[in-house]
N, C-alpha and C. Protein backbone atom coordinates (compact mmCIF):
# COMPACT_ATOMS: atom_id res chain seq x y z
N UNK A 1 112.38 156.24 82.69
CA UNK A 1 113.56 155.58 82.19
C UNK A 1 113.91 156.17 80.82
N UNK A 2 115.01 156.51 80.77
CA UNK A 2 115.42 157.01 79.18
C UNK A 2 115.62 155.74 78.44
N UNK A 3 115.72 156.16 77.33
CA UNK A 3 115.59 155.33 76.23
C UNK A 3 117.20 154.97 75.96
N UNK A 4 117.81 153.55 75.58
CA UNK A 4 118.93 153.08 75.51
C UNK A 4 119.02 152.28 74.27
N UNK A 5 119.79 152.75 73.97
CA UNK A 5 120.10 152.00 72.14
C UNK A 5 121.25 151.09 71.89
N UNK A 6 121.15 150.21 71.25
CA UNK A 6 122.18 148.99 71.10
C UNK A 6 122.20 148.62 69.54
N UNK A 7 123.75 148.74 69.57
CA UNK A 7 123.73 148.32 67.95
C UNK A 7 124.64 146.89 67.73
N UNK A 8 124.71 146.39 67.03
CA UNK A 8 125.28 145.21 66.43
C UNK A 8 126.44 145.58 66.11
N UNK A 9 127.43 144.69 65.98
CA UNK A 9 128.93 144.77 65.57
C UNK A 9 129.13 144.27 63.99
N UNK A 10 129.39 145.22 63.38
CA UNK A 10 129.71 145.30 62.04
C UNK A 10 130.44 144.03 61.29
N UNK A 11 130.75 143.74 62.48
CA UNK A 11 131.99 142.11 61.94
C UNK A 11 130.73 141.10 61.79
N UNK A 12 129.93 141.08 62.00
CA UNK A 12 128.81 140.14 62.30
C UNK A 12 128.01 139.89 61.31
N UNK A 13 127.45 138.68 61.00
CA UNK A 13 126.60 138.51 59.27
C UNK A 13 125.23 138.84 59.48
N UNK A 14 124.89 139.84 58.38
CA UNK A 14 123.56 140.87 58.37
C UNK A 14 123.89 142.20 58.84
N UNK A 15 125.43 142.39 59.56
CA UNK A 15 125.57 144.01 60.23
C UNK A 15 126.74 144.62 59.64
N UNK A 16 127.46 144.04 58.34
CA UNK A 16 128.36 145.07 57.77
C UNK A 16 127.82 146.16 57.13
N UNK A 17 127.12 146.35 56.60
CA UNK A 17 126.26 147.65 55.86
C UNK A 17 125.68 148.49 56.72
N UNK A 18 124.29 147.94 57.62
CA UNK A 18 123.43 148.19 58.05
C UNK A 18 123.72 147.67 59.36
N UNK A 19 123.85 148.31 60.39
CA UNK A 19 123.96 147.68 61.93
C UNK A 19 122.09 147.14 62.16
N UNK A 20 122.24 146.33 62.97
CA UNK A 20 120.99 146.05 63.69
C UNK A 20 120.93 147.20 64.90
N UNK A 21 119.06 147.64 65.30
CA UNK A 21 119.58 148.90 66.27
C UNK A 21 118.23 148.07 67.23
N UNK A 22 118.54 147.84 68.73
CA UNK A 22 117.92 147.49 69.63
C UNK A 22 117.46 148.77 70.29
N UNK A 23 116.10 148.99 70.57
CA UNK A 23 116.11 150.26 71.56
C UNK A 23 115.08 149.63 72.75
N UNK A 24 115.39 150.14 73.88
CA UNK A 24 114.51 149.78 75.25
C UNK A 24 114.24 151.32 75.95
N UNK A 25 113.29 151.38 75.54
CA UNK A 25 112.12 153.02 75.86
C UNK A 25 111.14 152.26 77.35
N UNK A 26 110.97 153.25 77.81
CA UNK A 26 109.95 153.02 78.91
C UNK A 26 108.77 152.27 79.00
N UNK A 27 108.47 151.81 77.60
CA UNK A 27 107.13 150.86 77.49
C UNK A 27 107.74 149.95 75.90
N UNK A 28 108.24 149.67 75.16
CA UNK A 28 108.82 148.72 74.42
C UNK A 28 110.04 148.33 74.34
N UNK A 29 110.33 147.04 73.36
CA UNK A 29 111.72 147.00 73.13
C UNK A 29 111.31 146.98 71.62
N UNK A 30 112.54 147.96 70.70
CA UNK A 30 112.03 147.95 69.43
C UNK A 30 113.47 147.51 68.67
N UNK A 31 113.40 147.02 67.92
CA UNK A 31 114.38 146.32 66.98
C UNK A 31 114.12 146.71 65.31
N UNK A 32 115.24 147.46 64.94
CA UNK A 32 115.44 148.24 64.10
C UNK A 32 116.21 147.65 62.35
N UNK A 33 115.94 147.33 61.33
CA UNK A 33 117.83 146.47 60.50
C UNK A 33 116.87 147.05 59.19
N UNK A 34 117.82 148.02 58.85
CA UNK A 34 117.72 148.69 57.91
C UNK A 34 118.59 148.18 56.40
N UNK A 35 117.88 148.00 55.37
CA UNK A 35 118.32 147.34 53.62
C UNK A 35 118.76 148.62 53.19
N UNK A 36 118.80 148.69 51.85
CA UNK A 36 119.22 149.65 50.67
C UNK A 36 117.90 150.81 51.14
N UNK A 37 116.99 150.01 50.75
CA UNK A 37 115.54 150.72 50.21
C UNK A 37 114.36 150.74 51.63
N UNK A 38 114.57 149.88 52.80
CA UNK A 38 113.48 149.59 53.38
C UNK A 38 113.98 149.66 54.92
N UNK A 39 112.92 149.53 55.72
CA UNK A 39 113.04 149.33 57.27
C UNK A 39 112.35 148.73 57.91
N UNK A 40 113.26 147.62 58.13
CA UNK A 40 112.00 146.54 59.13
C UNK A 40 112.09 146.70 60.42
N UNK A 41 111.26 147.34 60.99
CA UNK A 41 110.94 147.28 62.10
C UNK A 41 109.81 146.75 63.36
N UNK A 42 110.44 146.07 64.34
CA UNK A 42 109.45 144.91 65.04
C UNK A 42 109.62 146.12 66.72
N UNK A 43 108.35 145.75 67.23
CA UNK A 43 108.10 146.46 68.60
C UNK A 43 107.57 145.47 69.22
N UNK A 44 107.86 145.47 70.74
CA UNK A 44 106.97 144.18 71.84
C UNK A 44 106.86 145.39 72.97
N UNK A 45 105.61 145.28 73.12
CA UNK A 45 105.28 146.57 74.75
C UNK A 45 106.02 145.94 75.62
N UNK A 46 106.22 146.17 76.46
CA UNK A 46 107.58 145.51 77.79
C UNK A 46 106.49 144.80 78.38
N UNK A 47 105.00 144.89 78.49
CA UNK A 47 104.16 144.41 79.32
C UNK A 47 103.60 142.85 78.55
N UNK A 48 104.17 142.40 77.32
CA UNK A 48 103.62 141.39 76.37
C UNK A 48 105.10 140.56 76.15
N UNK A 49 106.14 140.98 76.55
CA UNK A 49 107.38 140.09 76.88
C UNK A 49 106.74 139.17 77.49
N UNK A 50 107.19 137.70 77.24
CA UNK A 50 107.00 136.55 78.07
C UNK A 50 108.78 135.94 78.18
N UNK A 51 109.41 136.14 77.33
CA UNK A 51 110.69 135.81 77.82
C UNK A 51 111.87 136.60 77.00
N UNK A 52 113.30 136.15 77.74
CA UNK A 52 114.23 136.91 77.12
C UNK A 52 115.76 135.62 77.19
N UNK A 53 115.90 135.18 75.85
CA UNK A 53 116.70 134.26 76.28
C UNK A 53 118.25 134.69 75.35
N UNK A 54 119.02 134.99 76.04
CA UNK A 54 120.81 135.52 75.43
C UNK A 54 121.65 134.41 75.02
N UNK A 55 122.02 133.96 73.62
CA UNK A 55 123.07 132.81 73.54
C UNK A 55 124.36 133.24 73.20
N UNK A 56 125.37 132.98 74.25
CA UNK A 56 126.45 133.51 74.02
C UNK A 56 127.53 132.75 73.24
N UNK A 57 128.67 133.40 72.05
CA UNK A 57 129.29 132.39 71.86
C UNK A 57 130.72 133.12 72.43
N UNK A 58 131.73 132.89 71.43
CA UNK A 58 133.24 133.40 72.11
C UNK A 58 133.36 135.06 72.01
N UNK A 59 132.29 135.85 70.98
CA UNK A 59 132.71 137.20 70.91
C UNK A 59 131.42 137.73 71.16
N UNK A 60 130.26 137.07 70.19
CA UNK A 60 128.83 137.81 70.11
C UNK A 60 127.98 137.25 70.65
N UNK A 61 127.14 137.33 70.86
CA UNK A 61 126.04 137.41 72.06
C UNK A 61 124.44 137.53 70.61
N UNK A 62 123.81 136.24 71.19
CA UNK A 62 122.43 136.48 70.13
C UNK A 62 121.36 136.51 71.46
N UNK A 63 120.28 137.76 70.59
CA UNK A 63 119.21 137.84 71.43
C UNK A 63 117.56 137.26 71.59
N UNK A 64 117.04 137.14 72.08
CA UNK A 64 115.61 136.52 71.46
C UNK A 64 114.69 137.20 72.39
N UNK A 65 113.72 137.88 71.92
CA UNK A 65 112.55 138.52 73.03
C UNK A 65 111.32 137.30 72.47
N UNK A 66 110.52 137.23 73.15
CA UNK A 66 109.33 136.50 72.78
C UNK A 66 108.68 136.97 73.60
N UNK A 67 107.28 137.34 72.88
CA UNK A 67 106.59 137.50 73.21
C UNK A 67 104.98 136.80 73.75
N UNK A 68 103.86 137.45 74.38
CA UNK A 68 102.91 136.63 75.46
C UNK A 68 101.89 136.39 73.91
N UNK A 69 101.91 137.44 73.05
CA UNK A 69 100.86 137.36 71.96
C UNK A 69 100.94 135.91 70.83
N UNK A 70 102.27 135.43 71.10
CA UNK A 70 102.54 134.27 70.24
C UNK A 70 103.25 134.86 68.68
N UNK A 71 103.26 135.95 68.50
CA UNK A 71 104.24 136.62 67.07
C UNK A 71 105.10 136.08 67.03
N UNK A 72 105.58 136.61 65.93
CA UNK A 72 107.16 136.18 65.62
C UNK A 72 107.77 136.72 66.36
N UNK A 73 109.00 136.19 67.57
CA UNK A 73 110.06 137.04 68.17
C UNK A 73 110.96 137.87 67.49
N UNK A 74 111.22 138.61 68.70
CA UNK A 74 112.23 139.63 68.11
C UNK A 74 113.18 139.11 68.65
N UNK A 75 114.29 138.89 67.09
CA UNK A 75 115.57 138.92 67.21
C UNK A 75 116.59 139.56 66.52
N UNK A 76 117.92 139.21 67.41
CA UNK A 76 119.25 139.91 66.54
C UNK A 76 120.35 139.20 67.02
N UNK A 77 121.00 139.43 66.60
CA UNK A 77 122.49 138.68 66.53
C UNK A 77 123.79 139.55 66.58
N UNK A 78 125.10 139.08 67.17
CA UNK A 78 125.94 140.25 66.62
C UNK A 78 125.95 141.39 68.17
N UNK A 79 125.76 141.41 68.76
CA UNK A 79 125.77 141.90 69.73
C UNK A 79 126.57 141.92 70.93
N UNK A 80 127.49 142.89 71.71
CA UNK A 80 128.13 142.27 72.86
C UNK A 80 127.83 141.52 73.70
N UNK A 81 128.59 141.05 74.89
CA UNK A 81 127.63 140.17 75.74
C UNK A 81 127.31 141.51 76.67
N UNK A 82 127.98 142.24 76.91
CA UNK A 82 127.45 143.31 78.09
C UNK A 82 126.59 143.88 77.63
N UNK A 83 126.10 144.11 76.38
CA UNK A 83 125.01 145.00 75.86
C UNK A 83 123.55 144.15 76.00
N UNK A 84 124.07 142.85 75.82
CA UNK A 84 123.06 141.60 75.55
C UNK A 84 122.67 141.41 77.45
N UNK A 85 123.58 141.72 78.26
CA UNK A 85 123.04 141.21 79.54
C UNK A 85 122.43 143.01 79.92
N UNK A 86 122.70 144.04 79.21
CA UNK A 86 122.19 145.39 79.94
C UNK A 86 120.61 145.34 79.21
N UNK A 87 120.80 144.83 77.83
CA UNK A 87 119.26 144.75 77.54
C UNK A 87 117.90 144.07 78.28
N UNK A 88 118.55 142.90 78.81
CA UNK A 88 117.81 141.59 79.76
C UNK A 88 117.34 142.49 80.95
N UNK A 89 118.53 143.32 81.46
CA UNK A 89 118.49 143.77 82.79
C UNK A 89 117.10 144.91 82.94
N UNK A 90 117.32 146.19 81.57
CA UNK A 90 116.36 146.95 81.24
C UNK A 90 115.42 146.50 81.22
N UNK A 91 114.67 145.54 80.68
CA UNK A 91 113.61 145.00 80.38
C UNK A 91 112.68 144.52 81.39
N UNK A 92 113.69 143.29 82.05
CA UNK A 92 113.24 142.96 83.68
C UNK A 92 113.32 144.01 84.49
N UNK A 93 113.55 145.09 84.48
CA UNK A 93 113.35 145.87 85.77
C UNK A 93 112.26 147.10 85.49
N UNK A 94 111.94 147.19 84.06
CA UNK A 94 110.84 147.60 83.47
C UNK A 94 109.41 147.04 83.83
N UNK A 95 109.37 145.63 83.46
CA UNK A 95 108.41 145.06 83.74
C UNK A 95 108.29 144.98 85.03
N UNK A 96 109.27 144.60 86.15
CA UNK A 96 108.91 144.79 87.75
C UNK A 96 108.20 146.42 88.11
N UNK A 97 108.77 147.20 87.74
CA UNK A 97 108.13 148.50 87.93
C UNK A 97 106.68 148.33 87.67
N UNK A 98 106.50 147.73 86.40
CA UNK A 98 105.00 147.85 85.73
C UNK A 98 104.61 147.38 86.72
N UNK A 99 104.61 146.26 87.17
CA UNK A 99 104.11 145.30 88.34
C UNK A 99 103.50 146.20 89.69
N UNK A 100 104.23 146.94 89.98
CA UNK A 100 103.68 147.31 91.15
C UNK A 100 103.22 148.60 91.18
């Protein structure tokens, strides 16, 4: 599976400067939101996902991964809804692969 990148919409609070950057690679989902000076970056192996829940409102789409280890989830906000339902889709069909 190639690797697919998702960014946040600039209109969105936390993504006028710095977009938020979602990536879904063949074994994680990594979540990217870059400051002036720093880079926080959070990773979940696709195999330690325990859920994926999308809240949609009238334009943006918020995401939540949680994970099986009990961490802090990965989230972002600011996002389309088609990008927000292609991320869900990647993920689940990642982990079914792993499966078998």
């Amino acid at each position: 599976m190639a690797t697919e990148t998702f960014r946040a919409s600039r209109w969105t609070k936390g993504n006028h400067v710095f977009r938020t950057v979602i990536e879904v690679t063949d074994s994680a989902v990594v979540r990217r939101k870059r400051s002036w000076f720093t880079v926080n970056e959070i990773s979940i192996h696709l195999s330690k996902v325990a859920s994926i829940r999308i809240d949609t409102g009238l334009f943006w789409s918020d995401i939540l991964v949680e994970s099986t280890g009990g961490s802090d989830p990965l989230t972002s906000h600011g996002h389309s809804k088609a990008d927000a339902r292609r991320i869900k889709e990647l993920i689940e069909t990642a982990q079914s692969r792993q499966m078998k």
